[in-house]
C-alpha atoms as a PDB file:
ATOM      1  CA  UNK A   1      30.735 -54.000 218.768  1.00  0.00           C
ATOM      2  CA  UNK A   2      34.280 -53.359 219.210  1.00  0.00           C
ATOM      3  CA  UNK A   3      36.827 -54.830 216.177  1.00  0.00           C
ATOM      4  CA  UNK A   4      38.111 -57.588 218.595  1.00  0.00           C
ATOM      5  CA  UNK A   5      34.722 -59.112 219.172  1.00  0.00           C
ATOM      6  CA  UNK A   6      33.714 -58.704 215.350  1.00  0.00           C
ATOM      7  CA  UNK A   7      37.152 -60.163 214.432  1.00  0.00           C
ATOM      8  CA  UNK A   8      36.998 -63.444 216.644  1.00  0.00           C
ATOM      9  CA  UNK A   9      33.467 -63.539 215.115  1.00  0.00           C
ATOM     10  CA  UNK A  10      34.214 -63.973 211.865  1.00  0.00           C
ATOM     11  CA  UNK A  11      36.752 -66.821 213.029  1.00  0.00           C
ATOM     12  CA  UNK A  12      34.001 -68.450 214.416  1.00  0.00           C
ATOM     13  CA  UNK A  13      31.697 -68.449 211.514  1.00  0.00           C
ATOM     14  CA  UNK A  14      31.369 -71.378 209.053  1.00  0.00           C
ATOM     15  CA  UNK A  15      32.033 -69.614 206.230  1.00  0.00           C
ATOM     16  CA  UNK A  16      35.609 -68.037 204.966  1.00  0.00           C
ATOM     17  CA  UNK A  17      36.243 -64.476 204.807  1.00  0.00           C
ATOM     18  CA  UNK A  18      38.614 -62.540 202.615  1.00  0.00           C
ATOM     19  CA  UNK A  19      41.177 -60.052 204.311  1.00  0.00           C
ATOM     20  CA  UNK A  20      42.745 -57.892 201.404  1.00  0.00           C
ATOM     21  CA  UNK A  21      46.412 -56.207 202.460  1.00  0.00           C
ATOM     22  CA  UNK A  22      46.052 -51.992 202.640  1.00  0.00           C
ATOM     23  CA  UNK A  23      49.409 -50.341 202.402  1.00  0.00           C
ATOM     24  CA  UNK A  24      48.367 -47.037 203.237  1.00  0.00           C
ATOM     25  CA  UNK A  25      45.272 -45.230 204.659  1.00  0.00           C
ATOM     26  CA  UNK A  26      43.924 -44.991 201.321  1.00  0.00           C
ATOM     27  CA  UNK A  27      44.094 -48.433 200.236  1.00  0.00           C
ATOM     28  CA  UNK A  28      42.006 -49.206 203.263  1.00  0.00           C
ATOM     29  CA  UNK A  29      39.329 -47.046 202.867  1.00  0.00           C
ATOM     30  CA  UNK A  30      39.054 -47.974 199.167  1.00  0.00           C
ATOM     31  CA  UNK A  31      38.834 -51.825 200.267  1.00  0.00           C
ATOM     32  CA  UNK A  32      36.740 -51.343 203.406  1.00  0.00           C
ATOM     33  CA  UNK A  33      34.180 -49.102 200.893  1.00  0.00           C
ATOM     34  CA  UNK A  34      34.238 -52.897 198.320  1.00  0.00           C
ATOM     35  CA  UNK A  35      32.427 -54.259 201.249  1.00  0.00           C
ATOM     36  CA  UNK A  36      35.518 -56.335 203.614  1.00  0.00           C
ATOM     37  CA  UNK A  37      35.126 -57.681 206.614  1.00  0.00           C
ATOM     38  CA  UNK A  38      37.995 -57.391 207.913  1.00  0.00           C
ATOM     39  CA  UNK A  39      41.777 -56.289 206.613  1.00  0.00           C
ATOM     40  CA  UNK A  40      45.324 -57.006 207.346  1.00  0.00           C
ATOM     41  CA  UNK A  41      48.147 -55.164 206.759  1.00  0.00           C
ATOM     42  CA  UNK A  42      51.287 -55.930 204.797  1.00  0.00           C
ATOM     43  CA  UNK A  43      54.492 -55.743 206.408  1.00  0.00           C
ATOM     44  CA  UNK A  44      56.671 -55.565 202.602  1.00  0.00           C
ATOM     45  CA  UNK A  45      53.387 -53.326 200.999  1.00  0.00           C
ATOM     46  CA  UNK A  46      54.021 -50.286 204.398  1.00  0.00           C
ATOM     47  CA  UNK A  47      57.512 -50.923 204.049  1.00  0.00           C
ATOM     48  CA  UNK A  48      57.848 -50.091 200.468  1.00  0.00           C
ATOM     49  CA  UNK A  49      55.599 -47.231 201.227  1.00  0.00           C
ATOM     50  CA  UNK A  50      57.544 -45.517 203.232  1.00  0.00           C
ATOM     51  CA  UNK A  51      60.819 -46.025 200.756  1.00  0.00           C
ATOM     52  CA  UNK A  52      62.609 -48.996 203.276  1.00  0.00           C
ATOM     53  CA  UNK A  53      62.736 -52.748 202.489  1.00  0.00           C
ATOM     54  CA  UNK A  54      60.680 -55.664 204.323  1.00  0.00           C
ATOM     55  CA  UNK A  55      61.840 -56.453 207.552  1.00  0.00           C
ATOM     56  CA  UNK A  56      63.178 -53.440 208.586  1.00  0.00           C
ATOM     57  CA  UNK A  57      60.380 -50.858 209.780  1.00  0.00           C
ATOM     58  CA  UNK A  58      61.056 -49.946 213.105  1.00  0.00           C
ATOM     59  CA  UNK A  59      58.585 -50.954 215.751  1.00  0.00           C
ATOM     60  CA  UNK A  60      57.555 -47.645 216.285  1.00  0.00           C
ATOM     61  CA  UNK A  61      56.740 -47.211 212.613  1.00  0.00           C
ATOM     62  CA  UNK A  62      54.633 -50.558 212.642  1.00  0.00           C
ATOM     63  CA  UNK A  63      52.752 -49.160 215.457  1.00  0.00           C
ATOM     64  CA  UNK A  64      52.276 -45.832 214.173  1.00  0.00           C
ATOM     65  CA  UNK A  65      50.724 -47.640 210.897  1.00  0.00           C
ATOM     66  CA  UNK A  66      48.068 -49.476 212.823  1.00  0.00           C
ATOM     67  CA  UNK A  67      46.615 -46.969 214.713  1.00  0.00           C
ATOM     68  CA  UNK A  68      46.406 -44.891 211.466  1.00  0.00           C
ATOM     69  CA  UNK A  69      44.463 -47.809 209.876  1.00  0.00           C
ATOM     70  CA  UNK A  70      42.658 -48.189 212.445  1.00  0.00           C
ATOM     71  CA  UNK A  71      41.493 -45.145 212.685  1.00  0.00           C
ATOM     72  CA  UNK A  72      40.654 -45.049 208.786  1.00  0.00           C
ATOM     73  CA  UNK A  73      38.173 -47.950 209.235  1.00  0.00           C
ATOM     74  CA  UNK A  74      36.119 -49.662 211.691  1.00  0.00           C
ATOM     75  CA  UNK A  75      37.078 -52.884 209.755  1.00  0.00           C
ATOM     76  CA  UNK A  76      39.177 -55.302 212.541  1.00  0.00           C
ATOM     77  CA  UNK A  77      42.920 -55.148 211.459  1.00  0.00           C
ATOM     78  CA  UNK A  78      45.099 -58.041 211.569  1.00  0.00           C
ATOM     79  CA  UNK A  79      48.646 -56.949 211.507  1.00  0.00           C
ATOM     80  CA  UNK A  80      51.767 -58.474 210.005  1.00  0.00           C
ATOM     81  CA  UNK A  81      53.732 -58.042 212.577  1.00  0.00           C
ATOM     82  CA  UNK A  82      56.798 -59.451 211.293  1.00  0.00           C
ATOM     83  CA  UNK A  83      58.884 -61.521 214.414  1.00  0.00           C
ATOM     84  CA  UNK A  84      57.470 -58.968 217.260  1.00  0.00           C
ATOM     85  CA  UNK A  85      60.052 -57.050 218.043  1.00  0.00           C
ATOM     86  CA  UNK A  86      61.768 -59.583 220.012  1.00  0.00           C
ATOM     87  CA  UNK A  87      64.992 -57.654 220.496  1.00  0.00           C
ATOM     88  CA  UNK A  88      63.744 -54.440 221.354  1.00  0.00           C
ATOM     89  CA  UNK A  89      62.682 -53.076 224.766  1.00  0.00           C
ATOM     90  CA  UNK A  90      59.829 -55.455 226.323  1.00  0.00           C
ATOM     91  CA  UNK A  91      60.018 -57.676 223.227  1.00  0.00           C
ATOM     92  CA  UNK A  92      57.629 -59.556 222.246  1.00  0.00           C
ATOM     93  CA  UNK A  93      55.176 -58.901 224.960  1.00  0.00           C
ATOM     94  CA  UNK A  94      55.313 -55.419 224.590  1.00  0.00           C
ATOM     95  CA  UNK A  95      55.252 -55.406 220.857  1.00  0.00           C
ATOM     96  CA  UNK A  96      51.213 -57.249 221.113  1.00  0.00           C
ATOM     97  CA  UNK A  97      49.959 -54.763 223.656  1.00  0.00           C
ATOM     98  CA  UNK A  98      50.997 -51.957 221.557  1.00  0.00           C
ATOM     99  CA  UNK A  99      49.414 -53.127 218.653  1.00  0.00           C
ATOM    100  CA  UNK A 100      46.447 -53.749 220.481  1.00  0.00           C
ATOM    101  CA  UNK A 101      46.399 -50.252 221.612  1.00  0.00           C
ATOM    102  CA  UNK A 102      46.765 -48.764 218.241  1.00  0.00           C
ATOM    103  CA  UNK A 103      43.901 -50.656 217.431  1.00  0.00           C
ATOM    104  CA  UNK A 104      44.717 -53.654 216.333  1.00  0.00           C
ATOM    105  CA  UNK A 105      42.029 -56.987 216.426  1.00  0.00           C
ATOM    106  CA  UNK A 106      45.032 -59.366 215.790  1.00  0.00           C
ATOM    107  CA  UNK A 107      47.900 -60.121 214.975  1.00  0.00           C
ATOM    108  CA  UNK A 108      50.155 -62.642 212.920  1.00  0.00           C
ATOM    109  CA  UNK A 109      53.902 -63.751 214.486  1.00  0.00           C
ATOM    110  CA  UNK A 110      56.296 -64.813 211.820  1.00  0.00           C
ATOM    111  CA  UNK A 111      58.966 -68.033 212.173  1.00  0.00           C
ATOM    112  CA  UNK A 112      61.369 -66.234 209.972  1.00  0.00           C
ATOM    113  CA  UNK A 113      64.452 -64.794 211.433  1.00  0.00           C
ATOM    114  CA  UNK A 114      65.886 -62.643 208.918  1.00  0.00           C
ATOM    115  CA  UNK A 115      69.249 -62.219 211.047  1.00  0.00           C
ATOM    116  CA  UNK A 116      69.710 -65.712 210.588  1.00  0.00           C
ATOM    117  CA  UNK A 117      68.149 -65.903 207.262  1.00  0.00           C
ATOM    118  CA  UNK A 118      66.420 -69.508 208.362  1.00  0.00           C
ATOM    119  CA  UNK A 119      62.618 -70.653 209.850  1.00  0.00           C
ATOM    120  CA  UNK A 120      63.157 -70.863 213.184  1.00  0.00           C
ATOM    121  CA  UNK A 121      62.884 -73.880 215.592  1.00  0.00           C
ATOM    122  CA  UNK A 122      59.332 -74.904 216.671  1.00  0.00           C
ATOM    123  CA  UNK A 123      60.083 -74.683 219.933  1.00  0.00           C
ATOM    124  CA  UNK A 124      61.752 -71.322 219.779  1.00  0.00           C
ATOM    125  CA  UNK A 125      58.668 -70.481 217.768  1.00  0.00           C
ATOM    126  CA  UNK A 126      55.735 -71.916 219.997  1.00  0.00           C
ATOM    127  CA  UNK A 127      57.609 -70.078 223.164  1.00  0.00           C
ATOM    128  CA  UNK A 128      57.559 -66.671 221.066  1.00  0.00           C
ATOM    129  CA  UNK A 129      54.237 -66.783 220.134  1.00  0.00           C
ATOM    130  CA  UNK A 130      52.893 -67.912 223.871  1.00  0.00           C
ATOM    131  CA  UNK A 131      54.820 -64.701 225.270  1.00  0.00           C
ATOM    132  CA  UNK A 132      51.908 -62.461 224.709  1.00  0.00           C
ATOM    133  CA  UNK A 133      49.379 -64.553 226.789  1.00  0.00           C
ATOM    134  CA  UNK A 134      48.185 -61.701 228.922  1.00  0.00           C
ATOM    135  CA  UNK A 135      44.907 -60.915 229.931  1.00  0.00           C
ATOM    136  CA  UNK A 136      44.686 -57.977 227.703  1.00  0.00           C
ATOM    137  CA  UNK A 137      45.956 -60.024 224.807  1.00  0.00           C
ATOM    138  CA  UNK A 138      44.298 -63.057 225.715  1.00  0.00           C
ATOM    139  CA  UNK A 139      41.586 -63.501 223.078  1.00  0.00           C
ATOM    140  CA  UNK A 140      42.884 -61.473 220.057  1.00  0.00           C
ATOM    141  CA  UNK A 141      46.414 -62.496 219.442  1.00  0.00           C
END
């Protein structure tokens, strides 16, 4: 069953399930091997990986992360994915289908705008997050 379908399972599903936050290839196998169901990465734990603060991994590296993971584990992988890349090329739109062709099962979109240092408006929010609506994201972000 692919990661998607597992992942929307386990939303489903009356019980709760624990997603622990790999860093690095190797924190993901040693968590998937304690028995998981599912991880999700950290955006501050890769960025301080890779020597660079939170917040400022490029989209490419975020990218580049996942399908690493994801290719570490058949776990699903929900990614911190930070604002989405609103700002670069294709934005936000772009940003989900490339996660979800690295291999991602999900993803989470953050209200924080560190160039403003302030939580965004709802409504600025609410239209981010309904940018990815697409029938190839439809279902897992």
């Amino acid at each position: 069953m692919p990661a998607v379908d597992r992942f929307r399972e386990l939303h489903e599903r009356e019980q709760l399930f624990v997603m622990p936050n790999p860093w690095d290839v190797g924190s993901a196998c040693l968590l998937a091997g304690l028995g998981f169901e599912a991880l999700a990465t950290t955006s501050a734990g890769f960025a301080l990986a890779i020597g660079k603060r939170d917040q400022t991994v490029t989209r490419d590296e975020l990218v580049e992360h996942v399908r690493q993971l994801a290719a570490a584990t058949s776990l699903p992988l929900n990614v911190d994915s930070e604002r989405l890349y609103p700002d670069d090329p294709g934005g936000v739109a772009e940003t989900v289908r490339l996660l979800g062709d690295a291999g991602a099962a999900g993803c989470s979109i953050e209200d924080y705008d560190p160039a403003t240092g302030q939580i965004e408006d709802v409504g600025v929010a609410a239209e981010r997050v309904g940018l990815p609506r697409t029938p190839r994201a439809e279902g897992w972000c």
